[in-house]
Protein backbone atom coordinates (compact mmCIF):
# COMPACT_ATOMS: atom_id res chain seq x y z
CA UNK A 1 -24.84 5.93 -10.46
CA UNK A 2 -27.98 7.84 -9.47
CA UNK A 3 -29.80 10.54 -11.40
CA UNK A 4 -28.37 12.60 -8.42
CA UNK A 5 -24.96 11.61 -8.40
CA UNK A 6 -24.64 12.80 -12.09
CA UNK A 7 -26.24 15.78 -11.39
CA UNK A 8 -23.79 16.54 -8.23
CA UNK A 9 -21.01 16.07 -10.92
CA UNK A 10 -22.44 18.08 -13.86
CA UNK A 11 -23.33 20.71 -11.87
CA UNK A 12 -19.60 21.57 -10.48
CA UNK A 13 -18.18 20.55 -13.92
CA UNK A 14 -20.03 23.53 -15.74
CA UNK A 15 -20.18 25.91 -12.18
CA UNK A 16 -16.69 26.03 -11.73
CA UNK A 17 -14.59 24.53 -14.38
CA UNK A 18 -13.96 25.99 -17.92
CA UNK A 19 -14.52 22.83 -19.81
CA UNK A 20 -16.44 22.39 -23.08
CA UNK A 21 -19.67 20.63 -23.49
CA UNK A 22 -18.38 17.66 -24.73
CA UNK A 23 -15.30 16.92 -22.47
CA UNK A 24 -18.35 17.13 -19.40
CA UNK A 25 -20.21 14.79 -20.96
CA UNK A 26 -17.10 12.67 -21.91
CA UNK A 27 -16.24 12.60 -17.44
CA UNK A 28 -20.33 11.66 -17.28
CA UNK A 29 -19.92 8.81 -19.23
CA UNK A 30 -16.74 7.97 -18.04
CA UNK A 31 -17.59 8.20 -14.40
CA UNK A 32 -21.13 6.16 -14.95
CA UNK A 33 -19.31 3.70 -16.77
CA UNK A 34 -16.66 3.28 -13.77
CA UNK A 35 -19.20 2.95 -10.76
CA UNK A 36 -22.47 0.67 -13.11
CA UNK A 37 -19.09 -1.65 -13.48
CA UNK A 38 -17.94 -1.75 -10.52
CA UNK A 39 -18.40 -5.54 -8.43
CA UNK A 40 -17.93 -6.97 -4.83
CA UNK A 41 -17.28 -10.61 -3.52
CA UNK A 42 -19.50 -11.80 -1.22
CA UNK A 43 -20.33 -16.01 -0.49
CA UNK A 44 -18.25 -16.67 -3.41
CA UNK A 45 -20.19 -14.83 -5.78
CA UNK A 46 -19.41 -11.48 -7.63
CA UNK A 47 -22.29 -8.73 -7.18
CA UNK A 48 -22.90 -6.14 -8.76
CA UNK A 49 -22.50 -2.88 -6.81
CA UNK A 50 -26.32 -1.23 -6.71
CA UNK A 51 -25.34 2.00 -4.44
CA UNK A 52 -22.42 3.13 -6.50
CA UNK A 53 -22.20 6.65 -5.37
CA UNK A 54 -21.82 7.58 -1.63
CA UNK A 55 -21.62 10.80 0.14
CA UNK A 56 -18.97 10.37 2.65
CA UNK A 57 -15.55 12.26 2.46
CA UNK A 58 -15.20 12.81 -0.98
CA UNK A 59 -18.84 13.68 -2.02
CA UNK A 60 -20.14 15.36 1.29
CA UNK A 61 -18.79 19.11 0.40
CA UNK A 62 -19.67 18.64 -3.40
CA UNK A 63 -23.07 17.62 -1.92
CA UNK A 64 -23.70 20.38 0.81
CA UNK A 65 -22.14 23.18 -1.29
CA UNK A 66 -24.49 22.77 -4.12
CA UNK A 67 -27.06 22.22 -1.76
CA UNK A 68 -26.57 25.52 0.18
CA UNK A 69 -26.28 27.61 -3.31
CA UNK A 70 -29.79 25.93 -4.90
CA UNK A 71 -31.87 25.22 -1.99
CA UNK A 72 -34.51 28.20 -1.26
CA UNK A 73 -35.18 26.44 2.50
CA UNK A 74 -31.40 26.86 2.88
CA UNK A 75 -31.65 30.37 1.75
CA UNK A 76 -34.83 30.86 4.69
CA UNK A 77 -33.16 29.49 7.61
CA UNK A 78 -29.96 31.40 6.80
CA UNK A 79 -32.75 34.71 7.02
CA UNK A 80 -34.47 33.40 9.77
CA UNK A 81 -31.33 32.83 12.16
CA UNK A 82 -30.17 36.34 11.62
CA UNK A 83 -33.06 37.73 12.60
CA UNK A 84 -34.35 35.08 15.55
CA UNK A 85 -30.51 35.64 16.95
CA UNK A 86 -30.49 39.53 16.93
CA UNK A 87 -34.26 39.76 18.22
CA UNK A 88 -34.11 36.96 20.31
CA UNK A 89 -30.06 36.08 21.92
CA UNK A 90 -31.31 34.27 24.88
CA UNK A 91 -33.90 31.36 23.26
CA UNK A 92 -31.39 29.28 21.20
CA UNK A 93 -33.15 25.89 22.34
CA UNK A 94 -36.33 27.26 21.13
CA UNK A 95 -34.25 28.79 17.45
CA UNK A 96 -32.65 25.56 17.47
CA UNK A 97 -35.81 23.17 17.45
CA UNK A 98 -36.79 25.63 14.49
CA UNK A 99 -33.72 24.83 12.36
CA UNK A 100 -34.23 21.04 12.87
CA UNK A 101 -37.84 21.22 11.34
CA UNK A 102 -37.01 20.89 7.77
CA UNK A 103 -37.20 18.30 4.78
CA UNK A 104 -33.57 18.60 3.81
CA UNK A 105 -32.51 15.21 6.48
CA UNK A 106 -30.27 18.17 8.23
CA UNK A 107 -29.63 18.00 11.98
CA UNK A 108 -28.15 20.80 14.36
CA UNK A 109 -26.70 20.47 17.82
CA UNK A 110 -25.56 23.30 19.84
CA UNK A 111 -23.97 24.20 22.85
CA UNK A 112 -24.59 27.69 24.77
CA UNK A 113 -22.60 28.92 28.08
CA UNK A 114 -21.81 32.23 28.69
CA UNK A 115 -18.85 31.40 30.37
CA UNK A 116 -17.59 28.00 28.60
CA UNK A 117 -17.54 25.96 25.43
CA UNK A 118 -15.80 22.90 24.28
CA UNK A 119 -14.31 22.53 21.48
CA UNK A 120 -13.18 18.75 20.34
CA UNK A 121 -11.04 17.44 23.61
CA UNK A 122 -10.55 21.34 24.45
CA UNK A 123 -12.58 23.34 27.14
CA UNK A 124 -12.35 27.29 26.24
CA UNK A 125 -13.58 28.93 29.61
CA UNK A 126 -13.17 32.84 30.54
CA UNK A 127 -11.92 33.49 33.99
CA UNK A 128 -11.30 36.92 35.09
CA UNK A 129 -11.20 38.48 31.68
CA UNK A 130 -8.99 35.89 30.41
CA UNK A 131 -9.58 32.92 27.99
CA UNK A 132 -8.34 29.63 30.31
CA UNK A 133 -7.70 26.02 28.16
CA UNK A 134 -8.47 22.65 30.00
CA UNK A 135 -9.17 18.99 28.88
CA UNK A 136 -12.84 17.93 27.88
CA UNK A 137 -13.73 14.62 27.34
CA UNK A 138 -17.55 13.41 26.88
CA UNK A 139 -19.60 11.33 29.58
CA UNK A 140 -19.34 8.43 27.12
CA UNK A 141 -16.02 8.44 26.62
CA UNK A 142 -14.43 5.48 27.59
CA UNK A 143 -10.80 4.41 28.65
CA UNK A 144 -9.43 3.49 25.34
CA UNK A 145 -5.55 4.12 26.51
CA UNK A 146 -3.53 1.01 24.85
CA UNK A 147 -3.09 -1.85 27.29
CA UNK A 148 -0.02 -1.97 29.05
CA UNK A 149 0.39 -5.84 28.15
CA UNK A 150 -0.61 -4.98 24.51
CA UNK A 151 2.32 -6.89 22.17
CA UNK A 152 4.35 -3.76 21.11
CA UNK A 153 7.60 -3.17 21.93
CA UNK A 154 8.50 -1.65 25.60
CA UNK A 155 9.46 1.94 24.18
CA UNK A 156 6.36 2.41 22.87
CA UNK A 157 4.28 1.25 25.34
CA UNK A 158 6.78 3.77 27.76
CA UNK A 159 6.16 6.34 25.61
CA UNK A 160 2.54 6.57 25.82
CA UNK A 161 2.43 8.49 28.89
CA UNK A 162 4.88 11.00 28.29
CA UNK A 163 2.31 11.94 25.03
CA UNK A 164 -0.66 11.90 27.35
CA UNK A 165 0.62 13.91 29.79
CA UNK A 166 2.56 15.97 27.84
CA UNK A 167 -0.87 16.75 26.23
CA UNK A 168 -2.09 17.85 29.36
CA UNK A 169 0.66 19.87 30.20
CA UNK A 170 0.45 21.76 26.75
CA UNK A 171 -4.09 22.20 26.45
CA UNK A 172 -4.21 23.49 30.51
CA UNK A 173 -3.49 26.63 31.01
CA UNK A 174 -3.61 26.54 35.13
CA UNK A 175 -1.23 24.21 37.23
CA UNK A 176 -4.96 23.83 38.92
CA UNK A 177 -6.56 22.33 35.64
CA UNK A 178 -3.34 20.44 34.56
CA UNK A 179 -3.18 18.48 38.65
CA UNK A 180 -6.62 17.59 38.31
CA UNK A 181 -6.57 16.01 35.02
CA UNK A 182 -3.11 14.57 35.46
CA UNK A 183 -4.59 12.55 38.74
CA UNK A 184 -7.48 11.28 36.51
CA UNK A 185 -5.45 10.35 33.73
CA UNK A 186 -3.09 8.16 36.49
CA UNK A 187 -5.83 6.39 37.35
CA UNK A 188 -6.77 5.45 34.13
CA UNK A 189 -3.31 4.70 32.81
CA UNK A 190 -3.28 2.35 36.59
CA UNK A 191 -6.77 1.05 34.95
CA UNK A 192 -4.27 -0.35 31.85
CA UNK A 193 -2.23 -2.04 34.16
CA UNK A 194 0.78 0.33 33.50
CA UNK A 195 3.19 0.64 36.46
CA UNK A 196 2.98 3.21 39.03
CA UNK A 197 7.06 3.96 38.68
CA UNK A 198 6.61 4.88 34.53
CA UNK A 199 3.45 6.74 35.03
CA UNK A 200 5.26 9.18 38.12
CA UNK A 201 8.28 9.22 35.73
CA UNK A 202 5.92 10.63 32.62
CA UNK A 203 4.55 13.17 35.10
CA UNK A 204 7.30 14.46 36.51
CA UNK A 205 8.79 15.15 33.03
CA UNK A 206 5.86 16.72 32.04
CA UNK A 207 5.64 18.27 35.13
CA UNK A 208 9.09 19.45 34.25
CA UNK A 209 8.50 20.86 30.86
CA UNK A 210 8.14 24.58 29.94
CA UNK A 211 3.97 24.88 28.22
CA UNK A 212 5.90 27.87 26.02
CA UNK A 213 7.94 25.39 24.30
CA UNK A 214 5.17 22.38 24.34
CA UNK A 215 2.95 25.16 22.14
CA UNK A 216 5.67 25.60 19.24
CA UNK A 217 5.65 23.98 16.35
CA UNK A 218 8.94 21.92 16.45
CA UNK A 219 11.15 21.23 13.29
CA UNK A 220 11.11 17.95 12.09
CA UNK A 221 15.09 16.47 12.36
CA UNK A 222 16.20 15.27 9.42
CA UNK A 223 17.42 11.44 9.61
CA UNK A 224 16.84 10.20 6.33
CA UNK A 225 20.48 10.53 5.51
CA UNK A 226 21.28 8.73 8.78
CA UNK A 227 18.81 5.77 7.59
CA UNK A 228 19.32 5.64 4.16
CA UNK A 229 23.10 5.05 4.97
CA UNK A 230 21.73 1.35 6.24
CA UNK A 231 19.33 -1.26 5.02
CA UNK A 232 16.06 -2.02 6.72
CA UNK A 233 15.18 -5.29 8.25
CA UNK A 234 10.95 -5.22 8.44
CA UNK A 235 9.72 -7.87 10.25
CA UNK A 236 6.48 -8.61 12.49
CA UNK A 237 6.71 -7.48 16.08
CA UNK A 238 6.60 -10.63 18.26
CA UNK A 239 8.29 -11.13 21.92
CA UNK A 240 11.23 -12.44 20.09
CA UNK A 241 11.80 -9.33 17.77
CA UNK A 242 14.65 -8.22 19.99
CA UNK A 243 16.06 -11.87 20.64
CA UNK A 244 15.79 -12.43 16.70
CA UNK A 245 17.26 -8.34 16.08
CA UNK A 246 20.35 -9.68 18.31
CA UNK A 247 21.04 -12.99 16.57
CA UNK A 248 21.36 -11.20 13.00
CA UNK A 249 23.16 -8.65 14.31
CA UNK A 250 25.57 -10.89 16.04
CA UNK A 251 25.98 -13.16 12.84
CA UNK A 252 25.72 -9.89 10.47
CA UNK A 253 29.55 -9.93 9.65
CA UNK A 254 29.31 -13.29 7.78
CA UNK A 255 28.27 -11.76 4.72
CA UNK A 256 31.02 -9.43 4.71
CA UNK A 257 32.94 -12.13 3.35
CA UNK A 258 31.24 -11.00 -0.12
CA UNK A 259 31.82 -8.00 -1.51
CA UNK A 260 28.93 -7.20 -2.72
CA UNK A 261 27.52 -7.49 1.14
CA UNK A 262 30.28 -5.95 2.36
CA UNK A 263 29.54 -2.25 0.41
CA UNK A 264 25.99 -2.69 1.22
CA UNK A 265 26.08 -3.98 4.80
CA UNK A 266 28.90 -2.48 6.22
CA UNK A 267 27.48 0.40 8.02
CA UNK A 268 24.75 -2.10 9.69
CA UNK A 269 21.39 -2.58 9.33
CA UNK A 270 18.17 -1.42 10.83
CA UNK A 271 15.47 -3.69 12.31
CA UNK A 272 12.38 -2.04 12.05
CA UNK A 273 9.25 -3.88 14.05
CA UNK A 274 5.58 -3.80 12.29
CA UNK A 275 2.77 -4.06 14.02
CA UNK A 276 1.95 -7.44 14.69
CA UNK A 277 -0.75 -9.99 14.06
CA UNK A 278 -3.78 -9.29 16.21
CA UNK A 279 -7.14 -11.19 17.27
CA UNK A 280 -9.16 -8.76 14.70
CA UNK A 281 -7.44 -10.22 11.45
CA UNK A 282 -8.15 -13.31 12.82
CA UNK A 283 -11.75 -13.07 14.22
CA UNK A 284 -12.82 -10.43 11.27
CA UNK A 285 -10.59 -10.74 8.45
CA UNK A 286 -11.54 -7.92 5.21
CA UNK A 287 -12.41 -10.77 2.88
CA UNK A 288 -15.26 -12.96 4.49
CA UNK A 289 -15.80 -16.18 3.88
CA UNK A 290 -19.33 -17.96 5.02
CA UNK A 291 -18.69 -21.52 7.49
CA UNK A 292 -18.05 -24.49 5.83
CA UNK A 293 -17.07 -22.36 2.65
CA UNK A 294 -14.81 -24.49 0.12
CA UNK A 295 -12.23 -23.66 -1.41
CA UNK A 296 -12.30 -21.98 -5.39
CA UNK A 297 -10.65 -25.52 -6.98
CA UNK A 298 -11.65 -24.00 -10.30
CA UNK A 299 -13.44 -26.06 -12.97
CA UNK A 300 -12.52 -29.22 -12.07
CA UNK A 301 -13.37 -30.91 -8.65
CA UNK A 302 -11.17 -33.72 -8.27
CA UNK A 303 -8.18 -33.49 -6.07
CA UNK A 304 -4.93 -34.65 -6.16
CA UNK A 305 -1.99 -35.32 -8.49
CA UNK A 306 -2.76 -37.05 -11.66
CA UNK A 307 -1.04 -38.39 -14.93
CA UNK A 308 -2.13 -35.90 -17.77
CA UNK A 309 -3.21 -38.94 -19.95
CA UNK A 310 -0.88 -38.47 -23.06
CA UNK A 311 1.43 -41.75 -23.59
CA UNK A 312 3.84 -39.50 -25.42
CA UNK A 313 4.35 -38.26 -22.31
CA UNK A 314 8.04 -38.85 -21.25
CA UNK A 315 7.00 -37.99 -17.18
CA UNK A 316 3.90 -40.66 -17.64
CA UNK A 317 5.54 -43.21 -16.11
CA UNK A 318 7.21 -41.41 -13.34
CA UNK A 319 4.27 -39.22 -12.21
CA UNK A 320 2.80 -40.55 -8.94
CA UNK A 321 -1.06 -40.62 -8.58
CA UNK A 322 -1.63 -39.36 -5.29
CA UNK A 323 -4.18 -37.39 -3.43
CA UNK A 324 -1.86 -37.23 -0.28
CA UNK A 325 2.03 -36.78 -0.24
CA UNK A 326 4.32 -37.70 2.92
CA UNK A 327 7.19 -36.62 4.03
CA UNK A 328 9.70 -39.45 4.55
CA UNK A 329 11.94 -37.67 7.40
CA UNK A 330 9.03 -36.85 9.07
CA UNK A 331 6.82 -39.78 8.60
CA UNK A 332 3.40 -36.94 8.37
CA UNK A 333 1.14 -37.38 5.50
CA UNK A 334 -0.88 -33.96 4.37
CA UNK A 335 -3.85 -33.63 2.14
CA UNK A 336 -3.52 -32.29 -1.71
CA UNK A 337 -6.07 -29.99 -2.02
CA UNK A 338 -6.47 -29.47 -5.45
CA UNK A 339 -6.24 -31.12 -8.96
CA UNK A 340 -2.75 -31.08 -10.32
CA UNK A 341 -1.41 -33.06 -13.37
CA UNK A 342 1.23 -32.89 -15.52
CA UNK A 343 0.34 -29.71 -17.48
CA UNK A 344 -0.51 -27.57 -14.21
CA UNK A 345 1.44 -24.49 -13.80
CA UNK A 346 2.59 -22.70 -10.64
CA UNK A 347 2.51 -25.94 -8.79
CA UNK A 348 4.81 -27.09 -5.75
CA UNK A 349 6.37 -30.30 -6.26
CA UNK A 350 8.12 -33.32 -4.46
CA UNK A 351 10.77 -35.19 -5.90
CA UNK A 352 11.19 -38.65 -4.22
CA UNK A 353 14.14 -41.15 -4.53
CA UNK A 354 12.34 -44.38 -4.49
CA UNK A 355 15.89 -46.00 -3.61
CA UNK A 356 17.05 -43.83 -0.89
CA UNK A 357 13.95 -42.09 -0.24
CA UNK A 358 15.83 -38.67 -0.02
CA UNK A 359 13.32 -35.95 -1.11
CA UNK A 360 13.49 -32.61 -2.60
CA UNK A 361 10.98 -29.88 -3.12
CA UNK A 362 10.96 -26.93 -5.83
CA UNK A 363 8.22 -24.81 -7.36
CA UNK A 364 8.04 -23.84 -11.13
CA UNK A 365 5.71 -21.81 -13.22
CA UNK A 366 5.77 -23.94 -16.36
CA UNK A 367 4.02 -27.00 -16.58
CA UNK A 368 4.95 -29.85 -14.19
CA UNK A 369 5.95 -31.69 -16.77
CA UNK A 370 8.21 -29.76 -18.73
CA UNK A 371 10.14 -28.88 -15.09
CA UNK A 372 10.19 -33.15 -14.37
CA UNK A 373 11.91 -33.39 -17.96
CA UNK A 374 14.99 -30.55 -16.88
CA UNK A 375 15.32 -32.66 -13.69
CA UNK A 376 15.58 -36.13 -15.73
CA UNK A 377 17.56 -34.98 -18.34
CA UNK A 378 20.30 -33.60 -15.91
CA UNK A 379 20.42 -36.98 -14.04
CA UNK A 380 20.50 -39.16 -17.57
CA UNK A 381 23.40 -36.68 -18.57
CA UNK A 382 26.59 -37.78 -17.02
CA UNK A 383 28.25 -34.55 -18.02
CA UNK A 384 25.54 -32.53 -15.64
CA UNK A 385 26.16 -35.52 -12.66
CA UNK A 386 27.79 -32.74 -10.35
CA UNK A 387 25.27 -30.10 -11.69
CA UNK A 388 22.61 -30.10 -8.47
CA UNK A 389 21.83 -32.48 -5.30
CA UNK A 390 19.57 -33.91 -7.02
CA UNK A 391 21.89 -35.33 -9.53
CA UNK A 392 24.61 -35.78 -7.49
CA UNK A 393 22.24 -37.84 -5.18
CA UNK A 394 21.07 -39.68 -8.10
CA UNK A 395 24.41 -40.58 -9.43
CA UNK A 396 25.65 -41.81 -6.03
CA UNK A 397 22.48 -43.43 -5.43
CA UNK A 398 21.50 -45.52 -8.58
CA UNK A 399 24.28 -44.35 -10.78
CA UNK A 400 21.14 -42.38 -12.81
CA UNK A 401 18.83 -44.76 -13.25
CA UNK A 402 15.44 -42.83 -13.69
CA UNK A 403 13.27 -45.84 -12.83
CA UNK A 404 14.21 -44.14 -9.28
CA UNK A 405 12.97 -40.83 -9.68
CA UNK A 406 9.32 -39.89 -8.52
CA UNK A 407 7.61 -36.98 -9.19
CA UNK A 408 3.98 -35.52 -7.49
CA UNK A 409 2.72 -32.54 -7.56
CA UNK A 410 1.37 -31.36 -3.86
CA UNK A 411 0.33 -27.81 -3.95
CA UNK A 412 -1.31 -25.91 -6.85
CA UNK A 413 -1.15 -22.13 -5.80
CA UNK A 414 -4.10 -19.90 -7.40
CA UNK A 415 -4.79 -16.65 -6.73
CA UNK A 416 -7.87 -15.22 -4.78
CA UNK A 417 -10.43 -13.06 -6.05
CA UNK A 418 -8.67 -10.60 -4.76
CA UNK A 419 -5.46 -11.23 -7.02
CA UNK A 420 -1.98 -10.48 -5.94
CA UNK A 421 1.52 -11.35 -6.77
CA UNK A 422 1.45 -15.35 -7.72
CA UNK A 423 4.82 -15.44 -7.89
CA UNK A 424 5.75 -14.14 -4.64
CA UNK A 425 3.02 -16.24 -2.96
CA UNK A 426 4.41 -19.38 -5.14
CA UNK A 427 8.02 -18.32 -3.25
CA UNK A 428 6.39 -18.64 -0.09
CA UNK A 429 4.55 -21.38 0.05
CA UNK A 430 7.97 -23.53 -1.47
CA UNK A 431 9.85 -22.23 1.46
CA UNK A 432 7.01 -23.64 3.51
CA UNK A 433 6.71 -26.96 2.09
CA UNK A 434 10.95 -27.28 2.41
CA UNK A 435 10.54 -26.45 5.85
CA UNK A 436 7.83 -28.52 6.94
CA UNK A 437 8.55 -31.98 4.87
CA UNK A 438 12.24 -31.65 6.15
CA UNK A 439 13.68 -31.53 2.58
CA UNK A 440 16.99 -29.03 3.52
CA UNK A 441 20.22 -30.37 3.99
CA UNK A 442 21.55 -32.53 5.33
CA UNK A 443 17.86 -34.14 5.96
CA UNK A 444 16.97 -33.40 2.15
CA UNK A 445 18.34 -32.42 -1.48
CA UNK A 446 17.21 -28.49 -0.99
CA UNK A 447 20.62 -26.70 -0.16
CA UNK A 448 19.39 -23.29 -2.12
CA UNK A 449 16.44 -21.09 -1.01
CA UNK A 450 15.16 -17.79 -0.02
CA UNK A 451 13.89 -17.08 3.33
CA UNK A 452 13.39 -13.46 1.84
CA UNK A 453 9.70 -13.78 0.96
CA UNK A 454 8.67 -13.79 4.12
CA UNK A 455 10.26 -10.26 5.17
């Protein structure tokens, strides 16, 4: 942090708090010791953060207060425009070119009318003694109205011109202001490819409204009790959201064969739509990531599943050296893209019946190998034969013979610089792999997983 930064922060700690001397310097060193540690990712290297401290929301009225109470040029132009405006009312041009002529990087702009003023998207104009309120937009201003083809669902999209021109209908004060801005904003919302039928609809409720009741501040209706009576389905809006909202609503009453369900699910659900994926998280994700970038394989940077090298090893033998894995419903072979052996934790892994060739995937976050020996011990153990699929399939197959059973690790899941939940991503990506090898019944051994990641 700058000298100036720590002087911003001193000077409001002993101005206008009632701490002691040592507690200020305590946040000092504190707050220095925060921002001179502070790091960013960029090309796959952490840097340290040079320009900790940055006047933007937080800092800007710190900044400008202390400014305005210890700057003597402040405490001149505040003299000067007193005077210049009560001497001279009619040159503000000329007082403002005076204000901008000053060291302290400050910049004025003003607008003067005796008659009218805007005021953020409001004009205030006085007509016949009486303040009148119309729309103002800027020259520059473009038509940034949400596409009528934009992927959201068809409420919303409805919706949007009942706001707009219930806005207008609220900020115009004169039917004559309101018809002129409602027939530009028509052709704009005709511009966004909107239909003439919903725009005429919006108008004419607008149209319809009393501006008395548009200018109150209307309570809020409580619904929370109505909602919190149901659970929430959140999913990613997608032209299917309804199809897929019907299908689980349709098939809902299955569950309420457990009671457990049944107290929870009874009164319904709710299936909420988030926004959807869009071309910006795609084209300019938060994190980026220079072309031809590799992947973080950590320390070592061989891939694919080896043997950990230990002949006490009891998975040794049945560990398959690999660097691709195939799926044998499929017949598609995929890349492993990391280095995986027996001791690797948090590792997605295939199970392969060399006889049959039925497969099954799981994920663990122990080491490979100690996961392979639950698996071969419950197939050795005729006592555990009805246990899983696995070693009922291994029973029926081979009658238990592990010279059978194949092992590989295929996916190694590590967290980004970023971090996150590893366990939740580990979740995900096993649901993944079960999907896209075809491991689920009756194709596979996987008759147990949770689709509930994902939501």
């Amino acid at each position: 942090m700058g000298w100036e930064g720590k002087s911003l922060i001193r000077y409001h700690l002993t101005k206008y708090s009632d701490y002691s001397k040592e507690l200020i310097q305590f946040l000092l060193d504190a707050v220095r010791f925060l921002l001179e540690h502070n790091y960013f990712t960029f090309d796959a290297n952490f840097r340290p953060l040079v320009c900790q401290f940055i006047y933007g929301v937080v800092g800007g009225n710190p900044y400008y207060c202390k400014t305005e109470r210890t700057s003597k040029a402040i405490h001149a132009l505040y003299r000067r425009s007193s005077v210049y405006m009560a001497r001279y009312p009619g040159r503000i041009c000329q007082f403002l070119k005076d204000i901008n002529r000053n060291d302290l990087n400050l910049g004025f702009t003003s607008q003067f009318s005796p008659n009218q003023i805007e005021f953020l998207d409001v004009m205030l104009s006085i007509e016949d003694q009486a303040i009148n309120t119309s729309i103002f937009r800027k020259p520059c201003s473009g038509n940034t109205l949400r596409h009528a083809s934009s992927c959201h669902p068809k409420k919303r999209i409805e919706g949007i011109p009942v706001g707009q021109f219930s806005r207008l209908r609220r900020n115009c004060s004169t039917s004559k202001d309101f018809g002129s801005q409602a027939r530009d904003m028509q052709l704009r919302f005709l511009e966004r490819g909107y239909k003439q039928r919903t725009i005429q609809k919006a108008l004419q409720r607008a149209e319809g409204s009393n501006r008395e009741n548009l200018l109150r501040t209307r309570e809020k209706e409580n619904k929370s009790q109505n909602w919190s009576d149901r659970v929430a389905l959140t999913t990613r809006y997608s032209k299917q959201f309804f199809e897929l909202s019907r299908i689980v609503k349709k098939f809902l009453p299955i569950l309420y064969g457990d009671e457990h369900f049944f107290r929870v699910l009874s009164q319904g659900i709710n299936v909420i739509p988030k926004r959807a994926h869009t071309l910006k998280d795609m084209l300019s994700p938060s994190h980026f990531k220079m072309e031809g970038q590799r992947r973080d394989l950590g320390p070592l940077t061989s891939i694919g599943n080896y043997r950990c090298g230990s002949h006490r090893c009891i998975t040794y033998r049945h560990m398959k050296v690999s660097k691709r894995f195939k799926s044998t419903v499929t017949g598609r072979e995929f890349d492993i893209k990391g280095y995986i052996n027996c001791n690797t934790t948090y590792v997605i892994y295939l199970i392969t019946c060399l006889k049959c060739q039925m497969q099954y995937v799981g994920c663990t976050t122990e080491k490979l190998k100690e996961r392979a020996r639950e698996h071969m011990g419950q197939i050795k153990n005729p006592r555990m034969a009805e246990k899983s699929n696995i070693t009922k399939q291994f029973t029926a197959c081979n009658g238990g013979d592990l010279e059978f059973f194949c092992i590989q690790g295929i996916v190694r899941v590590r967290l980004g610089e970023r971090g996150g939940d590893q366990l939740s991503l580990l979740e995900r990506r096993e649901v993944f792999w079960i999907f896209h090898l075809g491991t689920h019944l009756p194709l596979g051994l996987k008759h147990e997983f949770d689709v509930t990641c994902y939501i």
